[in-house]
C-alpha atoms as a PDB file:
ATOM      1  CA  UNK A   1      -8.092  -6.045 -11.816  1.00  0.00           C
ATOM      2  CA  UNK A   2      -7.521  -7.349  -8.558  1.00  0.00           C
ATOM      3  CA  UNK A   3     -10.399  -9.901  -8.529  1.00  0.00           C
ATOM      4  CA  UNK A   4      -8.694 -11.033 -12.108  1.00  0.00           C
ATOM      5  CA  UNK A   5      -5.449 -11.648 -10.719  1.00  0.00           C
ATOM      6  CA  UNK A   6      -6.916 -13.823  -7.515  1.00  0.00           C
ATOM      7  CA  UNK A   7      -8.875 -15.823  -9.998  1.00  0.00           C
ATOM      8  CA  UNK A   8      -5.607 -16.737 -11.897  1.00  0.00           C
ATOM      9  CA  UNK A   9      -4.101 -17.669  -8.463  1.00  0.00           C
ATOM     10  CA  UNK A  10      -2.397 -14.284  -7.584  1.00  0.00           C
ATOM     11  CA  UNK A  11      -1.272 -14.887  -3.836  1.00  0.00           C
ATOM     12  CA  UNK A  12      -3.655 -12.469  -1.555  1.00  0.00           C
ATOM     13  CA  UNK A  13      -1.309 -12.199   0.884  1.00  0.00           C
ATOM     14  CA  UNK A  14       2.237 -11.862  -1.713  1.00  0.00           C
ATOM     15  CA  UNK A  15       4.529  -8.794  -0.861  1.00  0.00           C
ATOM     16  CA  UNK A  16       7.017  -7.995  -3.413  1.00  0.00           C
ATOM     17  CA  UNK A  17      11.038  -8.281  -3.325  1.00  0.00           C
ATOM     18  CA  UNK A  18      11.363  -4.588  -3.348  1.00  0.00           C
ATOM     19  CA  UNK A  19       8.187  -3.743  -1.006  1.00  0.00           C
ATOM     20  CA  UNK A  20       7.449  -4.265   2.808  1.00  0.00           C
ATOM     21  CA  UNK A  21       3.723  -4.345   2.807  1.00  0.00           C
ATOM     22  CA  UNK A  22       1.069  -6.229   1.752  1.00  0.00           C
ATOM     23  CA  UNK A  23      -1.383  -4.630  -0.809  1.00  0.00           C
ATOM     24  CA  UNK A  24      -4.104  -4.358   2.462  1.00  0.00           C
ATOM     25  CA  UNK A  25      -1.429  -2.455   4.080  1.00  0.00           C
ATOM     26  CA  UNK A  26      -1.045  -0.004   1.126  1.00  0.00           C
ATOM     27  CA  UNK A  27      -5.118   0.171   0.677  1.00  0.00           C
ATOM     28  CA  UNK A  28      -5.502   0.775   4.392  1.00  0.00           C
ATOM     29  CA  UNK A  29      -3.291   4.444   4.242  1.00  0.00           C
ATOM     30  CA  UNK A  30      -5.005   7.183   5.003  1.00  0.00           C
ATOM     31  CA  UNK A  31      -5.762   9.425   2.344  1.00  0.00           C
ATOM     32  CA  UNK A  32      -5.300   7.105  -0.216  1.00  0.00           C
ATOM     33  CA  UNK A  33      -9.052   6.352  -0.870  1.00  0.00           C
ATOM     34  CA  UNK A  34      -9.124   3.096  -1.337  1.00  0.00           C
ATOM     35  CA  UNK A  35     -11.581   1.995   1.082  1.00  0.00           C
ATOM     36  CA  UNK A  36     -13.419  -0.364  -1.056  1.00  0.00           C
ATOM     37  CA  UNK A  37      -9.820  -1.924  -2.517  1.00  0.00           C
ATOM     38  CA  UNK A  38      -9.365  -2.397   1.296  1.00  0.00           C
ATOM     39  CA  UNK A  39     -12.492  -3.512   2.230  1.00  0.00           C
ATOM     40  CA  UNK A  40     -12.768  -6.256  -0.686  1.00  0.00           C
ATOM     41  CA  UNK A  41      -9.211  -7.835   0.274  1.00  0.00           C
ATOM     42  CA  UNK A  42      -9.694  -7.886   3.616  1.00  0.00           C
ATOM     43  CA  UNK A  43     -13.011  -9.730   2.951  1.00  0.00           C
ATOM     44  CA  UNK A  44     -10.732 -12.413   0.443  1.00  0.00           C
ATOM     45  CA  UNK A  45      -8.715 -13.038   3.784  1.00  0.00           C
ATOM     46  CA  UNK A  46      -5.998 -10.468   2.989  1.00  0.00           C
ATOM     47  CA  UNK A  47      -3.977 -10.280   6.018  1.00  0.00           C
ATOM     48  CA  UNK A  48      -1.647  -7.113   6.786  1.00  0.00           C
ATOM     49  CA  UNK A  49       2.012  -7.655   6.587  1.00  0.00           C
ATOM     50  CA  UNK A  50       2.943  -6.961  10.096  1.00  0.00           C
ATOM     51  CA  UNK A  51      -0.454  -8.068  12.168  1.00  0.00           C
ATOM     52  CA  UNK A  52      -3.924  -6.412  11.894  1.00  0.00           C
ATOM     53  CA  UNK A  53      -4.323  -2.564  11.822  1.00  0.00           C
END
């Protein structure tokens, strides 16, 4: 889903009216398993919300 939403021009790096992270910021928690999720936006130049972690 998430490489089908940067292909239709999704912004990477977007956080949402009602959030205060960016999605690597939320993929990065611990024990949320999402590793790869993290991995794969940090390698499309996903940058954390409040500098790198």
């Amino acid at each position: 889903m998430a490489e089908h939403l940067l292909s239709r021009g999704a912004d990477i790096n977007g956080i949402p009216d009602y959030a205060q992270h960016a999605a690597i910021d939320i993929a990065a928690e611990p024990d949320t398993r999402r590793a790869l999720l993290r991995d794969w936006l940090h390698d499309q130049g996903c940058r954390p919300a409040a500098g790198e972690r």
